[in-house]
N, C-alpha and C. Protein backbone atom coordinates (compact mmCIF):
# COMPACT_ATOMS: atom_id res chain seq x y z
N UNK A 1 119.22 136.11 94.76
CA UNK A 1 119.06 135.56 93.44
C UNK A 1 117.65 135.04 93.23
N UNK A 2 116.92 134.21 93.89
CA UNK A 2 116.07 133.68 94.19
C UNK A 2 115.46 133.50 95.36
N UNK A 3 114.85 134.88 95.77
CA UNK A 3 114.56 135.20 96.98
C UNK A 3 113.02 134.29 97.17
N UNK A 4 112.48 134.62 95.70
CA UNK A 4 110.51 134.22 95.74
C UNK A 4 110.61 132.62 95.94
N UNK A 5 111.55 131.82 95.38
CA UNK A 5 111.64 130.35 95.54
C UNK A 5 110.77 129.81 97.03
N UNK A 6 111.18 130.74 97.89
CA UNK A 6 110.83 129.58 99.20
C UNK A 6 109.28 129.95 99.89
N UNK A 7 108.72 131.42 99.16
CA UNK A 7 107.30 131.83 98.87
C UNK A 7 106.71 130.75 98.30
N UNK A 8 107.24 130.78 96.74
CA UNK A 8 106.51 129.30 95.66
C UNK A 8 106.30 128.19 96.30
N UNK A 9 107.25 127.56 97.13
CA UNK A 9 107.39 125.88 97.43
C UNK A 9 106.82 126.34 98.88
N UNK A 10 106.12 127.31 100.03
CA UNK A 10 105.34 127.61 100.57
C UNK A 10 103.83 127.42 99.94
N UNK A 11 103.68 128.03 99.18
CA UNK A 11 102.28 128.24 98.50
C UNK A 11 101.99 126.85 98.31
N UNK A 12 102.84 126.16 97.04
CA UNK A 12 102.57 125.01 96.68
C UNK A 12 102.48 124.04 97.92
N UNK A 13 102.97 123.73 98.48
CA UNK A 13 102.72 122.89 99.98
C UNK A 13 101.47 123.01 100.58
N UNK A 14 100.91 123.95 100.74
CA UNK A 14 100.10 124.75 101.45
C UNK A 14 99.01 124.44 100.65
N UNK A 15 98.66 124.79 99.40
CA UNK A 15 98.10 124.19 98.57
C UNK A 15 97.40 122.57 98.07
N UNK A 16 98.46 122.29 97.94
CA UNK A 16 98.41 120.69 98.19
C UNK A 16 97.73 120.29 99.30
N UNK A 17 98.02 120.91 100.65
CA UNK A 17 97.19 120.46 101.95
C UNK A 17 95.73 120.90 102.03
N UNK A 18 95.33 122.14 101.08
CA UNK A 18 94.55 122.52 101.03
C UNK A 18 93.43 121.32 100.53
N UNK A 19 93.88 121.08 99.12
CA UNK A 19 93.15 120.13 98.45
C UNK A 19 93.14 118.42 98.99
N UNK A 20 94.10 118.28 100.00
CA UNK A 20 93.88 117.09 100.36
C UNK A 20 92.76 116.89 101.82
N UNK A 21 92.27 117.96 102.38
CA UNK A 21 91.54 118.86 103.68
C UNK A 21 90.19 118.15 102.58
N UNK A 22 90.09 119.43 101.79
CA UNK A 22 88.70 119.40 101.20
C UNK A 22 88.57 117.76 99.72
N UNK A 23 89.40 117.19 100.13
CA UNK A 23 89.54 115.62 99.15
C UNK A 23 88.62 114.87 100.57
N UNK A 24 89.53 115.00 101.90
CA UNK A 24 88.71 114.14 102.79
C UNK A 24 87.98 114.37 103.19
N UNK A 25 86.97 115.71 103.26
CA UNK A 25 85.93 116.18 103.17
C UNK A 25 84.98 115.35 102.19
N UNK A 26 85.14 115.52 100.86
CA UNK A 26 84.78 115.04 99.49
C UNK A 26 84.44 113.23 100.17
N UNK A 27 85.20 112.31 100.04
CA UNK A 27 85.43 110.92 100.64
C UNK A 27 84.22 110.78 101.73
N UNK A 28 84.55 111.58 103.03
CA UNK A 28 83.46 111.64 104.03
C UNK A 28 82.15 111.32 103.89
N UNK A 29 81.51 112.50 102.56
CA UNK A 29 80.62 113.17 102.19
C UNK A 29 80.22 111.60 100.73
N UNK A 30 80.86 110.69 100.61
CA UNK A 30 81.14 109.89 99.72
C UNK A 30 80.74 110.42 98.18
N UNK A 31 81.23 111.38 98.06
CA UNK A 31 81.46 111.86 97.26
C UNK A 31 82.57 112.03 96.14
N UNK A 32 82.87 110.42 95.70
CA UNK A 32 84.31 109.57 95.42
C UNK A 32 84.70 110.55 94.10
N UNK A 33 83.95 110.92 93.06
CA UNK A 33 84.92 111.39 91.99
C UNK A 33 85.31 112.87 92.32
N UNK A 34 84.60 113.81 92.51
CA UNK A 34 84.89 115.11 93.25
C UNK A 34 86.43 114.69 94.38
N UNK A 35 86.69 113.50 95.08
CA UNK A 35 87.52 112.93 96.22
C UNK A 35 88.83 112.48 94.94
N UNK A 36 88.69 111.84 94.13
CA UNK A 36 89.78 111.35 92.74
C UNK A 36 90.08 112.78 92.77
N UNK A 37 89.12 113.34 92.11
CA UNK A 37 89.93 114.64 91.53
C UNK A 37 90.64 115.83 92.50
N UNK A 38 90.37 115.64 93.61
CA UNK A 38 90.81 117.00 94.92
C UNK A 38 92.14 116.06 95.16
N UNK A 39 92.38 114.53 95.45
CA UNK A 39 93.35 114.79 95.68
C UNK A 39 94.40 113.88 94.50
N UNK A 40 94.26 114.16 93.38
CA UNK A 40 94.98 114.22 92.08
C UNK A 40 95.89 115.45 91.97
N UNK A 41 94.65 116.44 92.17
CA UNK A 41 95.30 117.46 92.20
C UNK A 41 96.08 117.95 93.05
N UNK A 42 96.11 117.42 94.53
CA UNK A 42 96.35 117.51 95.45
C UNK A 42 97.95 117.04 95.28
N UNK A 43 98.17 115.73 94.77
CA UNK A 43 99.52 115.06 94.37
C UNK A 43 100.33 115.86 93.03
N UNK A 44 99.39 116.46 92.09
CA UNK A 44 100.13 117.60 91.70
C UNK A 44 100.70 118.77 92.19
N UNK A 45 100.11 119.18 92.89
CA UNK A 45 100.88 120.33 93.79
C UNK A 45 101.80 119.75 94.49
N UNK A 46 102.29 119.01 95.24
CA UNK A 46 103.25 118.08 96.13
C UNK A 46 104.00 117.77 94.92
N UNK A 47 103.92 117.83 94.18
CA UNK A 47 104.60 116.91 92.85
C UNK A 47 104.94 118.51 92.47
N UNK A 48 104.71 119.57 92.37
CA UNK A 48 105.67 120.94 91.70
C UNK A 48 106.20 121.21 93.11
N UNK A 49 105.79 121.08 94.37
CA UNK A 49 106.77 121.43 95.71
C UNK A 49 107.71 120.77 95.49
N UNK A 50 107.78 119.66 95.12
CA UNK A 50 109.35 118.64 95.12
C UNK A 50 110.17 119.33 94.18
N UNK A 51 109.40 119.51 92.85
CA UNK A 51 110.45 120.16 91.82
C UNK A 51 110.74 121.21 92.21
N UNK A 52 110.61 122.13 92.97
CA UNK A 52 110.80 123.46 93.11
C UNK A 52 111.73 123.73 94.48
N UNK A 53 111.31 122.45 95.17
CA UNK A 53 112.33 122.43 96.11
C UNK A 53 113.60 122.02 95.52
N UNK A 54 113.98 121.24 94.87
CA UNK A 54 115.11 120.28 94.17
C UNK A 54 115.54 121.50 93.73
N UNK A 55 115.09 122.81 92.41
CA UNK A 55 115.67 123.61 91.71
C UNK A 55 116.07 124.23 93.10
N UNK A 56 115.56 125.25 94.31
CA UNK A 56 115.63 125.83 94.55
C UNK A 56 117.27 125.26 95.37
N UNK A 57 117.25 123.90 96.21
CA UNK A 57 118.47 123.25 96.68
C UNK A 57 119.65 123.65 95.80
N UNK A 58 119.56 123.11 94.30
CA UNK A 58 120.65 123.15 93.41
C UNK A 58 120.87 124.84 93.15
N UNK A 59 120.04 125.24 93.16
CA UNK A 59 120.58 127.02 92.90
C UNK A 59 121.33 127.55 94.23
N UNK A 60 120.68 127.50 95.39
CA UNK A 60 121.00 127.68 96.30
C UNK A 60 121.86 127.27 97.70
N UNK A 61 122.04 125.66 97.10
CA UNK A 61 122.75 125.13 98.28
C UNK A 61 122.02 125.15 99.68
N UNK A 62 122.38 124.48 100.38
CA UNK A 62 121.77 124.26 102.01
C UNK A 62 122.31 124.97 103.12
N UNK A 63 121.44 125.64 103.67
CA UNK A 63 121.94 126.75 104.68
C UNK A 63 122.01 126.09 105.84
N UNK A 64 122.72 126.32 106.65
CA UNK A 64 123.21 126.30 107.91
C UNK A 64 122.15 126.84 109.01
N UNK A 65 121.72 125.69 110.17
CA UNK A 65 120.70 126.41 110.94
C UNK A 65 121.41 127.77 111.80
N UNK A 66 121.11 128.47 111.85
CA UNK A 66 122.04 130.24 112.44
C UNK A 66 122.00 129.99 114.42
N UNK A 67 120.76 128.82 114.34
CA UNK A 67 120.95 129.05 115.98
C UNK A 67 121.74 127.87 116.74
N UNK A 68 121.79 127.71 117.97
CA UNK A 68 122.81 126.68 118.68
C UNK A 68 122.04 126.67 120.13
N UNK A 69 122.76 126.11 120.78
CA UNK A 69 121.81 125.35 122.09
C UNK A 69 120.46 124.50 122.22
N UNK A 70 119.59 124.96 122.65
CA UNK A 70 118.88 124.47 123.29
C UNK A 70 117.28 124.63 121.67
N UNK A 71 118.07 125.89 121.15
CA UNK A 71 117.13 126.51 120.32
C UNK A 71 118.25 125.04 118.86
N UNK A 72 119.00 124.77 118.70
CA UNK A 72 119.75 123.95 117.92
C UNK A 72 118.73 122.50 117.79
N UNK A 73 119.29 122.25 119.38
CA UNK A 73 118.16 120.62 119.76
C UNK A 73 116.68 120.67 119.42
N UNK A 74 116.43 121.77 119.72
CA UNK A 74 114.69 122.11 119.06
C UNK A 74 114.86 121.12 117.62
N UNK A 75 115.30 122.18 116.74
CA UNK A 75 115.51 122.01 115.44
C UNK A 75 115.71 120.89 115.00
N UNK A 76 116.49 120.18 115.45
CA UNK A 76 117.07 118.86 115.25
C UNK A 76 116.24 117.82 115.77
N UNK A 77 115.58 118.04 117.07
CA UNK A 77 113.99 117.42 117.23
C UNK A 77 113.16 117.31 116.41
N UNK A 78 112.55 118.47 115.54
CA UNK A 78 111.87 118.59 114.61
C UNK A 78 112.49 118.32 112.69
N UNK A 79 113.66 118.17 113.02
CA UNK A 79 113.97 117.92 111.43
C UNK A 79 114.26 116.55 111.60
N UNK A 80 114.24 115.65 112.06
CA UNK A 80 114.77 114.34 112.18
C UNK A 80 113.53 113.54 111.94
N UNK A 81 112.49 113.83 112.57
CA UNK A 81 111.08 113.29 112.38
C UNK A 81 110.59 113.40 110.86
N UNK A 82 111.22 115.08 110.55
CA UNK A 82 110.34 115.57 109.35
C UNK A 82 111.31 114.36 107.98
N UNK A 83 112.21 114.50 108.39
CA UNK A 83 113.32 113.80 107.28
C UNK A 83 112.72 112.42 107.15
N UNK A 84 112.60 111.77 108.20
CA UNK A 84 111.95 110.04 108.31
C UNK A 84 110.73 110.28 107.66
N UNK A 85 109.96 111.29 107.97
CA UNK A 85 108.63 110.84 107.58
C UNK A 85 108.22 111.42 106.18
N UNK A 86 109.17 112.48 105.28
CA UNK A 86 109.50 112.24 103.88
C UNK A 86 110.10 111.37 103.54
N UNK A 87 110.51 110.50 103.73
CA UNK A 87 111.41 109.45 103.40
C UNK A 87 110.27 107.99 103.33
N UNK A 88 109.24 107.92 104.29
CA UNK A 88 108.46 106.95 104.22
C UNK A 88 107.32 107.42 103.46
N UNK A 89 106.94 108.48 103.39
CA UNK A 89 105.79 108.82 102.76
C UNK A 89 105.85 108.77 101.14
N UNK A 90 107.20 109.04 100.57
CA UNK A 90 107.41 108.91 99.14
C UNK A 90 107.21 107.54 98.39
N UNK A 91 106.88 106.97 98.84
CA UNK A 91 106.75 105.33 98.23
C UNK A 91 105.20 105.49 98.53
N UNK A 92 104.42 105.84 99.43
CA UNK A 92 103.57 105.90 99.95
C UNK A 92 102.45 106.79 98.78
N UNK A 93 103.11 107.33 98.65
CA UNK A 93 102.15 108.84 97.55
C UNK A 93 102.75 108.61 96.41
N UNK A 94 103.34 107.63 95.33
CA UNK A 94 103.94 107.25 94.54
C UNK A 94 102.59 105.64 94.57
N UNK A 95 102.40 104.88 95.58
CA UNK A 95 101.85 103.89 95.35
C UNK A 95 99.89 104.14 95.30
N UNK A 96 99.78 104.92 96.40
CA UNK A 96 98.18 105.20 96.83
C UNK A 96 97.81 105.15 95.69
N UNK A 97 97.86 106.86 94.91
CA UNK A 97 97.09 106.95 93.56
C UNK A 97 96.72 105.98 92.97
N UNK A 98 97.43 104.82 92.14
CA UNK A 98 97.52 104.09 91.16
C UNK A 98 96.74 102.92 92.13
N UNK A 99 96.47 102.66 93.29
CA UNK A 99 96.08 102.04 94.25
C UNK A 99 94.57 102.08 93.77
N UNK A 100 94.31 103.54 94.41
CA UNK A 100 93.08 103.78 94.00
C UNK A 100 91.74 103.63 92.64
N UNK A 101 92.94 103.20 91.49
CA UNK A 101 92.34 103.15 90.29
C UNK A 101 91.29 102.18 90.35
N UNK A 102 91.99 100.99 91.14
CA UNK A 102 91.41 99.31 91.60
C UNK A 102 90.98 99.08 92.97
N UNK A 103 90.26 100.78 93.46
CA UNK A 103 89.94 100.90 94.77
C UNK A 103 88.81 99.47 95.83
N UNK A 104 88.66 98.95 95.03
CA UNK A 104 88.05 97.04 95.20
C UNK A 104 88.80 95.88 96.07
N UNK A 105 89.87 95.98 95.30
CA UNK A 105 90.64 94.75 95.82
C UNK A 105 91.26 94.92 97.74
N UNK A 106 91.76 94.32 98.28
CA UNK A 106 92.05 93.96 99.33
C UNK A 106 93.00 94.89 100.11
N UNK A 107 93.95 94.47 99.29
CA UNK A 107 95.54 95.18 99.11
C UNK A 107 95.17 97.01 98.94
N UNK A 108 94.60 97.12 97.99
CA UNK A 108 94.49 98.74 97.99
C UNK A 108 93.50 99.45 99.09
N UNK A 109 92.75 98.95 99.39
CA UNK A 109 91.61 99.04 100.88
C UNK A 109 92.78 98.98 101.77
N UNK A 110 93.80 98.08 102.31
CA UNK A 110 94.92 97.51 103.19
C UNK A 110 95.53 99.15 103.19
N UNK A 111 96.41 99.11 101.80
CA UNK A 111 97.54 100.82 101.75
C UNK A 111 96.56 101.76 101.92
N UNK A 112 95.51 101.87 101.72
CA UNK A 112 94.99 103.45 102.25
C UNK A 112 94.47 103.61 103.47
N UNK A 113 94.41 102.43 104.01
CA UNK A 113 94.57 102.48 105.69
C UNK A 113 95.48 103.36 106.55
N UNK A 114 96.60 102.96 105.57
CA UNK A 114 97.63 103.07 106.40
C UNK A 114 98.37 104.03 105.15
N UNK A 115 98.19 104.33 104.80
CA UNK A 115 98.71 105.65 103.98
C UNK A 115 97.83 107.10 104.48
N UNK A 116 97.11 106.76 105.30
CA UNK A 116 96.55 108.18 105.87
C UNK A 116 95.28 108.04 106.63
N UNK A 117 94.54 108.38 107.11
CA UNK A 117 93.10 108.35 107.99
C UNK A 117 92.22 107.29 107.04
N UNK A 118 91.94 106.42 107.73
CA UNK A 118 91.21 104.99 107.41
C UNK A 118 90.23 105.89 106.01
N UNK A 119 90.45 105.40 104.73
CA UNK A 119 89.67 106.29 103.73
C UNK A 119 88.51 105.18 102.97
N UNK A 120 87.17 105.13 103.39
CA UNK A 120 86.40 104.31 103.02
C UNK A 120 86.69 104.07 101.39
N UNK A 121 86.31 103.16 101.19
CA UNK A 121 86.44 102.43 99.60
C UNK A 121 84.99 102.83 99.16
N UNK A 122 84.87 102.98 97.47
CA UNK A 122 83.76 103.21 96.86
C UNK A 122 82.39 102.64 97.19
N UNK A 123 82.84 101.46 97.85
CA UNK A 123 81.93 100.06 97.63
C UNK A 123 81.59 99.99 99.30
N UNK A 124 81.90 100.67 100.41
CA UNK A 124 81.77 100.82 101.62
C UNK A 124 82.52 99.93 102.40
C-alpha cells in the first residue's frame, strides 16, 4: 500500500542530520545566523519525519521483529536505548529552539550544553 513511506521518513531523517552536521559546522566557524538557519531547518525535517512516521504507523500498524534468539536480544539491545532516548530528546528539541532566541541568558547557555555538544553562545 505504502511501500515509499519508509524511503520518505529515511530521507527525511537523514536529512535533518545532514543539516544539523553542517549547523555545527556553521556554530564552530561562528557563523551564528547561517547556524539559526541550518538547524531550523534541520528541526523541520525531524518535524515531517515524526509526521510521516505517525501516518505511516496508523496506515500500517507495527510489525513484528521476524528474527528470535540471539539476533532478537540484538534488537531489543538496540531498540530500548533508541525508545529512551526519543523519549528524552522530545522535550529537548521542543525547548532548545525557542532557547536560542534569548541565546544570552544563563539557563539557555545551561540547555544547550546539555541538549547536544557544548554549542558556544553568540557572545562567546
Amino acid at each position: 500500500m505504502a511501500d515509499w513511506l519508509p524511503w520518505l521518513n529515511t530521507a527525511l531523517i537523514v536529512i535533518s542530520g545532514g543539516f544539523l552536521a553542517v549547523g555545527y559546522g556553521f556554530i564552530r566557524a561562528r557563523r551564528v545566523t547561517a547556524h539559526h538557519r541550518s538547524m531550523l531547518t534541520a528541526a523541520v525535517f525531524a518535524g515531517l519525519f515524526l509526521v510521516v512516521y505517525v501516518i505511516r504507523w496508523v496506515l500500517l500498524g507495527s510489525k513484528a521483529f521476524p528474527g528470535s534468539g540471539a539476533a532478537y536480544a540484538v534488537y531489543l539491545g538496540i531498540l530500548g536505548p533508541h525508545v529512551v532516548l526519543a523519549i528524552a530528546v522530545a522535550p529537548l528539541a521542543l525547548i532548545t529552539p525557542s532557547g536560542s532566541a534569548s541565546s544570552s541568558t544563563v539557563a539557555s547557555r545551561w540547555l544547550r550544553c546539555r541538549s547536544g555538544r557544548s554549542w558556544p553562545s553568540a557572545d562567546g
